[in-house]
PDB file of N, CA and C in Angstrom:
ATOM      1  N   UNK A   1      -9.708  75.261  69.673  1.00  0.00           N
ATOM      2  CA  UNK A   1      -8.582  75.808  68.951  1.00  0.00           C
ATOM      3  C   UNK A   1      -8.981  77.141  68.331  1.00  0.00           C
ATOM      4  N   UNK A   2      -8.320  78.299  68.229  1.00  0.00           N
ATOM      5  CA  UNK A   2      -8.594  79.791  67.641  1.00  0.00           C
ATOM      6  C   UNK A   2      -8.092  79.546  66.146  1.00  0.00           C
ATOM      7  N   UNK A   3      -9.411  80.017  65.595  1.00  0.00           N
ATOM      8  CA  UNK A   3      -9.077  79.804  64.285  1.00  0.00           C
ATOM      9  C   UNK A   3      -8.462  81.436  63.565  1.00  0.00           C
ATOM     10  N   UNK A   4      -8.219  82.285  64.264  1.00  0.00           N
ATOM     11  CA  UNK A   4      -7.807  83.713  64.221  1.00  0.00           C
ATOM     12  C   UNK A   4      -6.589  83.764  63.263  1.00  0.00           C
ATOM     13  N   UNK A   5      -7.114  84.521  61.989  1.00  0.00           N
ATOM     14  CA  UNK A   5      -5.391  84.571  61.146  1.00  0.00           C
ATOM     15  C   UNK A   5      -5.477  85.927  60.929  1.00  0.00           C
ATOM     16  N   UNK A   6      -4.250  86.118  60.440  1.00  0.00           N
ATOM     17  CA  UNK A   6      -4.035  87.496  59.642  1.00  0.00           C
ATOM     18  C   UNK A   6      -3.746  88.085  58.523  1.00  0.00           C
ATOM     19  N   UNK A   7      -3.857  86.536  57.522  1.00  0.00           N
ATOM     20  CA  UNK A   7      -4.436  86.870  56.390  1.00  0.00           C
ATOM     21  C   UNK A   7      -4.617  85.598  55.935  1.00  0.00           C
ATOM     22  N   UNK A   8      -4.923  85.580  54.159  1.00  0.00           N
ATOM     23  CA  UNK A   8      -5.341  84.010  53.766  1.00  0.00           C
ATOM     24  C   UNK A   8      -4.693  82.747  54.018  1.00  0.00           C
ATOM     25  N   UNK A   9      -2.920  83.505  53.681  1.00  0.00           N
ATOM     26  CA  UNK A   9      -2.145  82.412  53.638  1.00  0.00           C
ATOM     27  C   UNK A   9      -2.133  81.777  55.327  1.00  0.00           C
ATOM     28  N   UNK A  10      -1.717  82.123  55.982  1.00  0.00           N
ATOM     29  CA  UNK A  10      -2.729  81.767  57.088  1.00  0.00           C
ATOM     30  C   UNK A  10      -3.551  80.848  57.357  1.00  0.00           C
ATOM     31  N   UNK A  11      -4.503  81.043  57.008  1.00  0.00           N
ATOM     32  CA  UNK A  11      -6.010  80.666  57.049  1.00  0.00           C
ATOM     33  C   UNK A  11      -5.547  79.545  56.112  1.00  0.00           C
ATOM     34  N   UNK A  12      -5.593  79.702  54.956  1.00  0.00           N
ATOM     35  CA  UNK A  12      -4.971  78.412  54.241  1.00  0.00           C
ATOM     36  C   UNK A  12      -3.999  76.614  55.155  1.00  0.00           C
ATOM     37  N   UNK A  13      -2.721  78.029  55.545  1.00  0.00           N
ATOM     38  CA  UNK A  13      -2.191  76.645  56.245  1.00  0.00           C
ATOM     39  C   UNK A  13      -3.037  75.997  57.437  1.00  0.00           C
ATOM     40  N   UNK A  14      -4.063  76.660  58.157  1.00  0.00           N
ATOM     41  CA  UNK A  14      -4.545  76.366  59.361  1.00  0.00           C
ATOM     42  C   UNK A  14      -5.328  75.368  58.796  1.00  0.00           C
ATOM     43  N   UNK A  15      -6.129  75.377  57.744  1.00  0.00           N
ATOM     44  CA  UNK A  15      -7.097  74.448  57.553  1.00  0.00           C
ATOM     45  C   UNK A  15      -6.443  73.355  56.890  1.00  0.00           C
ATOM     46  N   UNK A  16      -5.833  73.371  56.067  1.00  0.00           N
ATOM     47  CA  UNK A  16      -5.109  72.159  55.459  1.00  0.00           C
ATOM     48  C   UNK A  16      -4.143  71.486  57.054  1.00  0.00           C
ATOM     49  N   UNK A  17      -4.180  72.087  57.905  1.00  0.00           N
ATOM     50  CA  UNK A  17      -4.010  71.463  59.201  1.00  0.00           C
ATOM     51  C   UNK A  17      -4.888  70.974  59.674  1.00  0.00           C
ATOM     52  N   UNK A  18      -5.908  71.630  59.622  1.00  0.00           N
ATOM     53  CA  UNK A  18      -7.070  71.221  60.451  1.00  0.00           C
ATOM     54  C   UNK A  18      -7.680  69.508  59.534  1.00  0.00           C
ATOM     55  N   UNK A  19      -7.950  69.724  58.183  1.00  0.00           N
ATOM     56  CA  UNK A  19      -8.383  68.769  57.394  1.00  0.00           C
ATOM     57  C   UNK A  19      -7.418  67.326  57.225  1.00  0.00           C
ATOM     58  N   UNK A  20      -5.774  67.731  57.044  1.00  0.00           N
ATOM     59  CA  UNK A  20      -4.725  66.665  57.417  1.00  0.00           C
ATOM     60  C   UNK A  20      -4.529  65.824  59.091  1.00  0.00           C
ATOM     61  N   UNK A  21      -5.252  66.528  60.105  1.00  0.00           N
ATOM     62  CA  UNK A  21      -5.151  66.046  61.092  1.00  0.00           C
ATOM     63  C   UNK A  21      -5.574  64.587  61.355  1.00  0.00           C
ATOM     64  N   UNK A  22      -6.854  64.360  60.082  1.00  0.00           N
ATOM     65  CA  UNK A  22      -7.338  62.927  59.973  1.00  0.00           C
ATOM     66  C   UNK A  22      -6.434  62.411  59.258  1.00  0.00           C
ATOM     67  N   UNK A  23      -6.206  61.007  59.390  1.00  0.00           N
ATOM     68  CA  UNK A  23      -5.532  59.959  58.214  1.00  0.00           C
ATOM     69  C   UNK A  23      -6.267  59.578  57.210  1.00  0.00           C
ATOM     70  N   UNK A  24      -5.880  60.055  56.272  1.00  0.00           N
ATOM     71  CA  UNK A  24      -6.812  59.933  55.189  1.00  0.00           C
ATOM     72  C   UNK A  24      -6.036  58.083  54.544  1.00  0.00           C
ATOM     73  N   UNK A  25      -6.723  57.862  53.534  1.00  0.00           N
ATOM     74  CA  UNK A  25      -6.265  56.375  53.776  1.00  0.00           C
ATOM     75  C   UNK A  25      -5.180  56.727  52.211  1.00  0.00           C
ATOM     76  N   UNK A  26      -5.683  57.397  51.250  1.00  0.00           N
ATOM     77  CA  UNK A  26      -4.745  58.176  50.241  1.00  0.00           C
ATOM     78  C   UNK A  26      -3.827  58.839  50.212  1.00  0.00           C
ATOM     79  N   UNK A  27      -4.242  60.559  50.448  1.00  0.00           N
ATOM     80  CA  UNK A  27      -2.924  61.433  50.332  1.00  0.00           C
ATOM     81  C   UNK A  27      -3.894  62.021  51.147  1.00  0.00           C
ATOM     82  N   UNK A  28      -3.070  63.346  51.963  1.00  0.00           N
ATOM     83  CA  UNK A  28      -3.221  64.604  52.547  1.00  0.00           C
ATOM     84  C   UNK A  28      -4.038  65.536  51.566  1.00  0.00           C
ATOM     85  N   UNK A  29      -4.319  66.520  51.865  1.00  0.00           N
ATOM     86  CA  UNK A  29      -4.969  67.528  51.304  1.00  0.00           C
ATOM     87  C   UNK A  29      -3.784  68.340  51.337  1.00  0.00           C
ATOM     88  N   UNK A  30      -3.114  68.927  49.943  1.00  0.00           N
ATOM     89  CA  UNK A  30      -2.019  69.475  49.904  1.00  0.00           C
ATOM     90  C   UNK A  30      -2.108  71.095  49.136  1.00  0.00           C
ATOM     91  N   UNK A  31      -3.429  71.223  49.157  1.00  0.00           N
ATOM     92  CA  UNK A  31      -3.363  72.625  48.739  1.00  0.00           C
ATOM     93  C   UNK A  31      -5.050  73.113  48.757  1.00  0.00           C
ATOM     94  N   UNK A  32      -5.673  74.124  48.322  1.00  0.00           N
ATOM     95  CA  UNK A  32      -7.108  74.612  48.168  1.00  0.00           C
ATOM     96  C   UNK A  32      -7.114  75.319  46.890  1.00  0.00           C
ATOM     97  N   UNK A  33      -6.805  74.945  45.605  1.00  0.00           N
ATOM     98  CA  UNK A  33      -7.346  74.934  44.514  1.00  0.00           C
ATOM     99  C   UNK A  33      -8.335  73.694  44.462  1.00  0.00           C
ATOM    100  N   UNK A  34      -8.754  74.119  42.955  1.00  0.00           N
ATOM    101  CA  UNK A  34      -9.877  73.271  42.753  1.00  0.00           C
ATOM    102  C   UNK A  34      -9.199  71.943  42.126  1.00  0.00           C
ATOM    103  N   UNK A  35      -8.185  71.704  41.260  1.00  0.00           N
ATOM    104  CA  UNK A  35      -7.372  70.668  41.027  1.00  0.00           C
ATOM    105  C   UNK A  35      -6.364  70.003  42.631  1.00  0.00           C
ATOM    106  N   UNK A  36      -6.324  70.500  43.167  1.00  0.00           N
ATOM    107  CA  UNK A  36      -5.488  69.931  44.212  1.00  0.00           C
ATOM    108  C   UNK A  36      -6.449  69.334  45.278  1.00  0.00           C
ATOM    109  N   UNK A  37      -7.568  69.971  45.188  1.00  0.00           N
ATOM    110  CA  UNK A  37      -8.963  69.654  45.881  1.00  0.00           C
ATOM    111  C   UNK A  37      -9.978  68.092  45.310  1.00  0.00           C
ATOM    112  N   UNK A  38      -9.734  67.936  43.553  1.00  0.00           N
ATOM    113  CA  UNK A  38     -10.195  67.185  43.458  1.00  0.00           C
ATOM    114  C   UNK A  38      -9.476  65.700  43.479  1.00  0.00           C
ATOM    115  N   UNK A  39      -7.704  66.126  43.559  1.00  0.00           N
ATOM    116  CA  UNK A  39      -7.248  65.217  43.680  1.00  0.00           C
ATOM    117  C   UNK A  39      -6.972  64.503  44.852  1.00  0.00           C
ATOM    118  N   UNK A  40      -7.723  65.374  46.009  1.00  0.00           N
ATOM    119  CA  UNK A  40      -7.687  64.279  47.145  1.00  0.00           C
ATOM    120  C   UNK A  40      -8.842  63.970  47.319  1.00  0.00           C
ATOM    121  N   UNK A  41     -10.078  64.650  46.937  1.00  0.00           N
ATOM    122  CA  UNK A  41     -11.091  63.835  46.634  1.00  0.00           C
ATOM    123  C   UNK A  41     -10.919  62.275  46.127  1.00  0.00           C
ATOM    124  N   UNK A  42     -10.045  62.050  44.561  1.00  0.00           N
ATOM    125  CA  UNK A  42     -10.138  60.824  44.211  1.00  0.00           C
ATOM    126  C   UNK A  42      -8.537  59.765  44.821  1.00  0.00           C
ATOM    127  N   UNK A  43      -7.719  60.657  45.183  1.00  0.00           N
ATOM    128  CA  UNK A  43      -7.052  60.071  45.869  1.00  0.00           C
ATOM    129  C   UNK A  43      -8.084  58.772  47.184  1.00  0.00           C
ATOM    130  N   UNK A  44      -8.517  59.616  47.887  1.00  0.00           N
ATOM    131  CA  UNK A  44      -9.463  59.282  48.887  1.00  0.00           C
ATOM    132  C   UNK A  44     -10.719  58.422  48.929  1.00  0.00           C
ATOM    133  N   UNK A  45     -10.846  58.750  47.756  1.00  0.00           N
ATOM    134  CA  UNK A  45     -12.086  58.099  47.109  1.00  0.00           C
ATOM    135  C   UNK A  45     -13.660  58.335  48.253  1.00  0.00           C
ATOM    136  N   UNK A  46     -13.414  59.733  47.883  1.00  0.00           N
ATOM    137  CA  UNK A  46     -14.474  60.518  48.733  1.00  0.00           C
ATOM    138  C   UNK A  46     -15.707  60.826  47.754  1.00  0.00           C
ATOM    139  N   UNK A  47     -17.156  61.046  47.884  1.00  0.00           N
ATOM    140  CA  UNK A  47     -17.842  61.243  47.510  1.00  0.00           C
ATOM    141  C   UNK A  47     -17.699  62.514  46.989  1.00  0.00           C
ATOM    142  N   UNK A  48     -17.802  63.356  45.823  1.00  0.00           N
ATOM    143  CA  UNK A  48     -17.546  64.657  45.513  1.00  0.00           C
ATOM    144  C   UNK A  48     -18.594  65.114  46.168  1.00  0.00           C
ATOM    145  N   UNK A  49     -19.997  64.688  46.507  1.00  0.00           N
ATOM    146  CA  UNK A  49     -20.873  65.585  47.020  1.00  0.00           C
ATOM    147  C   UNK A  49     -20.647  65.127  48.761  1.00  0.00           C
ATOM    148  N   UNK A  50     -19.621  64.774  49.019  1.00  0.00           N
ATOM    149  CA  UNK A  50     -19.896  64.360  50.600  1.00  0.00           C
ATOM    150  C   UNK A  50     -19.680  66.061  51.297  1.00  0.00           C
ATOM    151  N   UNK A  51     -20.234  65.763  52.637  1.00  0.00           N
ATOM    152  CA  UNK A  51     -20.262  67.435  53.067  1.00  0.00           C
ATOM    153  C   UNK A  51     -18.881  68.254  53.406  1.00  0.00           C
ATOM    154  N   UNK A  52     -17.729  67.260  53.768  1.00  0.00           N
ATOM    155  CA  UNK A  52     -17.130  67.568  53.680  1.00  0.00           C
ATOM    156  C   UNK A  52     -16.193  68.345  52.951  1.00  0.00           C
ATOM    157  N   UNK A  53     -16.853  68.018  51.388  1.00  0.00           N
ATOM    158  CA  UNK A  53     -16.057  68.173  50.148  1.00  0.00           C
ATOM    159  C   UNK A  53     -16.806  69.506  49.935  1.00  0.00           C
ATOM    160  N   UNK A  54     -17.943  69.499  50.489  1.00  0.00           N
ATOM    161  CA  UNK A  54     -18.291  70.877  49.629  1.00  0.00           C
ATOM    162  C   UNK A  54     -17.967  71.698  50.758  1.00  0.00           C
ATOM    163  N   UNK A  55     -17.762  71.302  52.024  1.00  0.00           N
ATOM    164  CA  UNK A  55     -17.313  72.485  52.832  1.00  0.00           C
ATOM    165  C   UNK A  55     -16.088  73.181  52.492  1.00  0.00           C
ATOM    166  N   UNK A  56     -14.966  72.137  52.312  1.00  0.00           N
ATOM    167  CA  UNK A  56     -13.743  72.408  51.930  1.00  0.00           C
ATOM    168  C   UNK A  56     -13.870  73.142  50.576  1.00  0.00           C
ATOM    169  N   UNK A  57     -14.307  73.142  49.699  1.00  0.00           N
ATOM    170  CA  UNK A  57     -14.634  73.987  48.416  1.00  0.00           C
ATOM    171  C   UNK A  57     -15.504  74.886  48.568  1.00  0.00           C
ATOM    172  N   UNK A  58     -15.959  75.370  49.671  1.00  0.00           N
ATOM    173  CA  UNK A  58     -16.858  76.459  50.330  1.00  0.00           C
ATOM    174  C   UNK A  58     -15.750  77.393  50.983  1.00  0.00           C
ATOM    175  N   UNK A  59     -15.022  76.964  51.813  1.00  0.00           N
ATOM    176  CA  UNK A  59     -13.876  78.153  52.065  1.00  0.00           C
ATOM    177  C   UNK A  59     -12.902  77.834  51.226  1.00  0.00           C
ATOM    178  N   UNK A  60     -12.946  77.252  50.503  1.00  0.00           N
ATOM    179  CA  UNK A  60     -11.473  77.863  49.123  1.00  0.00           C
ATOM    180  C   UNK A  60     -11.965  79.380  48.329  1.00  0.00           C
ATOM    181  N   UNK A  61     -13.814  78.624  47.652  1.00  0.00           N
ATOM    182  CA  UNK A  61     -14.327  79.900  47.209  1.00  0.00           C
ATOM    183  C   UNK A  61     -13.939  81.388  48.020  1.00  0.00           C
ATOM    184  N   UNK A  62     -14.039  81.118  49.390  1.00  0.00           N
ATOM    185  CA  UNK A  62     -14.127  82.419  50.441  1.00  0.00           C
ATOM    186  C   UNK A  62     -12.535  82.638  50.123  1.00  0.00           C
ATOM    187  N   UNK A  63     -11.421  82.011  50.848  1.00  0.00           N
ATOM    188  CA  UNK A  63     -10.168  82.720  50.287  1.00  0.00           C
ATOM    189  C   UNK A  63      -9.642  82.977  49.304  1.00  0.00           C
ATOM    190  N   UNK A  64     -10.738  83.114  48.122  1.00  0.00           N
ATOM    191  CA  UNK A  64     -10.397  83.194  46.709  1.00  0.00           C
ATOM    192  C   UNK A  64     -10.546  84.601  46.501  1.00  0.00           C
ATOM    193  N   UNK A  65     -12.233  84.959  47.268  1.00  0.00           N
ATOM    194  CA  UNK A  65     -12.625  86.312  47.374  1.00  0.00           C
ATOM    195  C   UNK A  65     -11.675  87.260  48.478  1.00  0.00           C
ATOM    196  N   UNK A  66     -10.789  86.491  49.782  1.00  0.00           N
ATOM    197  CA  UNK A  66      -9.893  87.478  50.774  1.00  0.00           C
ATOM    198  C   UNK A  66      -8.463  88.119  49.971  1.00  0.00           C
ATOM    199  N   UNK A  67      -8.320  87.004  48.539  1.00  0.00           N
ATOM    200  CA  UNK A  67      -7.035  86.948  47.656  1.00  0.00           C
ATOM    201  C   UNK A  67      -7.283  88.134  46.820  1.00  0.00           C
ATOM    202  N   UNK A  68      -8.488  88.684  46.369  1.00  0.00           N
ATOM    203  CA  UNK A  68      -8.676  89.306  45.278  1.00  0.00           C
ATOM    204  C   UNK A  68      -8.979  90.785  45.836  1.00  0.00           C
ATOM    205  N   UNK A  69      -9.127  90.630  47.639  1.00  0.00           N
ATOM    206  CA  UNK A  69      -9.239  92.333  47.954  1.00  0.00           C
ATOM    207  C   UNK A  69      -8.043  92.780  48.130  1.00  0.00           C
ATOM    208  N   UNK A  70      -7.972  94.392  48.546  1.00  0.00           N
ATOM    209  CA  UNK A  70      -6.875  94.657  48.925  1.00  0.00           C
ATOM    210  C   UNK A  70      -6.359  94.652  50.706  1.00  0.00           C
ATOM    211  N   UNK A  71      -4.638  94.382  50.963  1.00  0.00           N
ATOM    212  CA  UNK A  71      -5.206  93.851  52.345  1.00  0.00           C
ATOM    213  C   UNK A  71      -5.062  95.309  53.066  1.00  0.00           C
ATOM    214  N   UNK A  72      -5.035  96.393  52.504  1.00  0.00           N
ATOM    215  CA  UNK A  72      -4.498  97.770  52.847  1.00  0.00           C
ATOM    216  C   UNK A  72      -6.168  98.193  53.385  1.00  0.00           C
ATOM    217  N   UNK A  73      -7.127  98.174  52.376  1.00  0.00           N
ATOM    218  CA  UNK A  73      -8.465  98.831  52.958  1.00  0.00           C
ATOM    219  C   UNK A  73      -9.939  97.292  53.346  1.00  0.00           C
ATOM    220  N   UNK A  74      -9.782  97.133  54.317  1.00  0.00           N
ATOM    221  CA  UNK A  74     -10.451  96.451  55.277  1.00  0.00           C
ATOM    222  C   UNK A  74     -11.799  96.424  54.919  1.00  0.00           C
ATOM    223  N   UNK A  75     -12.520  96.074  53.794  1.00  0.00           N
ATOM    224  CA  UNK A  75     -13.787  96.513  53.977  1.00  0.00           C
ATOM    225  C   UNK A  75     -14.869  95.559  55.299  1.00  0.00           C
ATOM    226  N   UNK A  76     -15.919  96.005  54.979  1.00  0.00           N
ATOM    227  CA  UNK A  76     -16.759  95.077  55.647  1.00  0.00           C
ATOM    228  C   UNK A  76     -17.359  94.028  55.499  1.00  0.00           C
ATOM    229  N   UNK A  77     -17.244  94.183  53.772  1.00  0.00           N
ATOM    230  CA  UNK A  77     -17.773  92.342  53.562  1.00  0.00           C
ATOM    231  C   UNK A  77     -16.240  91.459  53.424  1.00  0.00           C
ATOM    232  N   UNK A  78     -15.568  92.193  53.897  1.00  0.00           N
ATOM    233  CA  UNK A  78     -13.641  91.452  53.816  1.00  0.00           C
ATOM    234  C   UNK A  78     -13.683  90.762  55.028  1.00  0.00           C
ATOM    235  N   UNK A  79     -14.164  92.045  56.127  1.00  0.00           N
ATOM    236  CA  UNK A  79     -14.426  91.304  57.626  1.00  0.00           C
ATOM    237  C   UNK A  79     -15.653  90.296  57.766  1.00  0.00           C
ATOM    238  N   UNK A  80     -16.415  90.337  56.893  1.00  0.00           N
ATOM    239  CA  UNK A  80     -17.287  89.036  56.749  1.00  0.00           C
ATOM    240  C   UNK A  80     -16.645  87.934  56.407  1.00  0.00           C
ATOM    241  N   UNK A  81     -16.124  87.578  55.411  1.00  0.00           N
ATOM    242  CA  UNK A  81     -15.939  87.075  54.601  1.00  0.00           C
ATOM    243  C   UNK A  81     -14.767  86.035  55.739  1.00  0.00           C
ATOM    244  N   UNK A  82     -14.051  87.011  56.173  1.00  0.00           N
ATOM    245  CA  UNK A  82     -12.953  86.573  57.571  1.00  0.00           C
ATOM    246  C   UNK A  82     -13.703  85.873  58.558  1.00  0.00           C
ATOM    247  N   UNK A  83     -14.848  86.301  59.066  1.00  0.00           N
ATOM    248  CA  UNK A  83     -15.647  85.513  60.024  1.00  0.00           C
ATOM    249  C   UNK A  83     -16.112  84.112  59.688  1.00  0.00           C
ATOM    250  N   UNK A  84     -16.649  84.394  58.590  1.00  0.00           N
ATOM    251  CA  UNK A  84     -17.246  83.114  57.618  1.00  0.00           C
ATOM    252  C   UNK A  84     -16.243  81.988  57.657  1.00  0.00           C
ATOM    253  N   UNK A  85     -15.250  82.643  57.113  1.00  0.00           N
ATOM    254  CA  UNK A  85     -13.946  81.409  57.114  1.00  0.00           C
ATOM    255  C   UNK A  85     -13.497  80.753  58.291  1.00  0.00           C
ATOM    256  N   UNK A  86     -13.335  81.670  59.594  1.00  0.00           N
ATOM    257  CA  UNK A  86     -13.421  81.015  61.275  1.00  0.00           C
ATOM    258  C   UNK A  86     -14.553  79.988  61.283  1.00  0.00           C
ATOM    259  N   UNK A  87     -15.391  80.646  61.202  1.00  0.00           N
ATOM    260  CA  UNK A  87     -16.646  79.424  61.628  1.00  0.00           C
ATOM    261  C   UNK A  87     -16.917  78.244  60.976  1.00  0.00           C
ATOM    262  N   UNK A  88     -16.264  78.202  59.532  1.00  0.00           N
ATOM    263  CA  UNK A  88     -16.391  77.102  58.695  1.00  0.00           C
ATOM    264  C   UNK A  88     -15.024  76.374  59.025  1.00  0.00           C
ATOM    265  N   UNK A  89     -14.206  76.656  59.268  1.00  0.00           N
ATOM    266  CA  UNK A  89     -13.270  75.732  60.044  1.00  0.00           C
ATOM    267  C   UNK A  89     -13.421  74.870  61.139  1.00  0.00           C
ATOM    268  N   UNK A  90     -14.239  75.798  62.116  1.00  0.00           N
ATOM    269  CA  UNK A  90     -14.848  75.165  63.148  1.00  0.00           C
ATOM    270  C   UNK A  90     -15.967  73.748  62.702  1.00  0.00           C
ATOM    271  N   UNK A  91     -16.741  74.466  61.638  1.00  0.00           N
ATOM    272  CA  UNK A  91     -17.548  73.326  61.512  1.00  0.00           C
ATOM    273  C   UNK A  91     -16.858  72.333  60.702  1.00  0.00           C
ATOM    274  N   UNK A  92     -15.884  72.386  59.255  1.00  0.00           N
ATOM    275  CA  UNK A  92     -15.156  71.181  59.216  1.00  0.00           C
ATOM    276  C   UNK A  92     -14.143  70.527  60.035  1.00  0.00           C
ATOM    277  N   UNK A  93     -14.113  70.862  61.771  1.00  0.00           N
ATOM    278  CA  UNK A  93     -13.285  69.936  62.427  1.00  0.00           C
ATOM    279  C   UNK A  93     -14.709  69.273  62.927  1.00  0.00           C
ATOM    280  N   UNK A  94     -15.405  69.841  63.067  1.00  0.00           N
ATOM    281  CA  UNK A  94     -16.869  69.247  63.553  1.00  0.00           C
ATOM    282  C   UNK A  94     -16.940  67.778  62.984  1.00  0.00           C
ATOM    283  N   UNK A  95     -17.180  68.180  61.572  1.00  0.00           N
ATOM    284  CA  UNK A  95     -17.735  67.364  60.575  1.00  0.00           C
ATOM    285  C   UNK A  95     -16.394  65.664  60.387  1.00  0.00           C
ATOM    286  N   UNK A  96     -15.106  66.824  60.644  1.00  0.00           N
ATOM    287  CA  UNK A  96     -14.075  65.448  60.360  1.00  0.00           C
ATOM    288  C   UNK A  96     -14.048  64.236  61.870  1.00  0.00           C
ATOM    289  N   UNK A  97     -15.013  65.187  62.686  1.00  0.00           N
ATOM    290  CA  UNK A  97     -14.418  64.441  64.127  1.00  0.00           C
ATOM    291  C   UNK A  97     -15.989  63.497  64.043  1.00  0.00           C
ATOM    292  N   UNK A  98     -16.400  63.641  62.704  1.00  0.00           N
ATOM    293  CA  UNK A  98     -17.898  62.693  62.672  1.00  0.00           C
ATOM    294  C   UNK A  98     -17.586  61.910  61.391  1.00  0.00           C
ATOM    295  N   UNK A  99     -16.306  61.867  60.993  1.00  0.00           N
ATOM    296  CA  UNK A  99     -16.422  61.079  59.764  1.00  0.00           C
ATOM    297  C   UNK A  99     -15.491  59.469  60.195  1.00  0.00           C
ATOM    298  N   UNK A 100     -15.875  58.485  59.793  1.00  0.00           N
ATOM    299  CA  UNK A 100     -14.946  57.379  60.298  1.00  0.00           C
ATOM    300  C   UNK A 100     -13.447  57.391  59.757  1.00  0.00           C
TER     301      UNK A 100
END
């Protein structure tokens, strides 16, 4: 699947796709703050340190930093920061297609 967006919001809905694709036995993952994050943690009754959890709170941090540039001048740690977020998607479908 191309994880290619064109901006956060984007990137946002793709992964809360990507992460809802499992049945969680609680609730969905309905947003990437840190309160909406911990409440499907305990919805779920997920380990806060499971890898999953810190992945998913690993690219919130990252679209926190794509939210706060401007989307007019492109820098280069913006286009990092964009790559980073592809590949960590990739690895939390990895990680969900290894979780029971």
């Amino acid at each position: 699947m191309e994880h290619e967006f064109n901006n956060r919001i984007t990137a946002q809905r793709e992964l809360l796709k990507i992460i809802n694709r499992k049945s969680w036995p609680g609730e969905d993952l309905f947003g990437l703050s840190a309160k909406a994050i911990d409440r499907w943690v305990r919805a779920n009754q997920l380990n806060p340190q499971a890898a999953i959890v810190h992945m998913v709170v690993a690219v919130s941090d990252k679209l926190f930093f794509l939210a706060n540039k401007s989307q007019e001048q492109i820098s280069e740690q913006y286009q990092l920061v964009r790559s980073e977020i592809v590949a960590a998607c990739r690895d939390i479908e990895r990680e969900l297609g290894s979780i029971a």
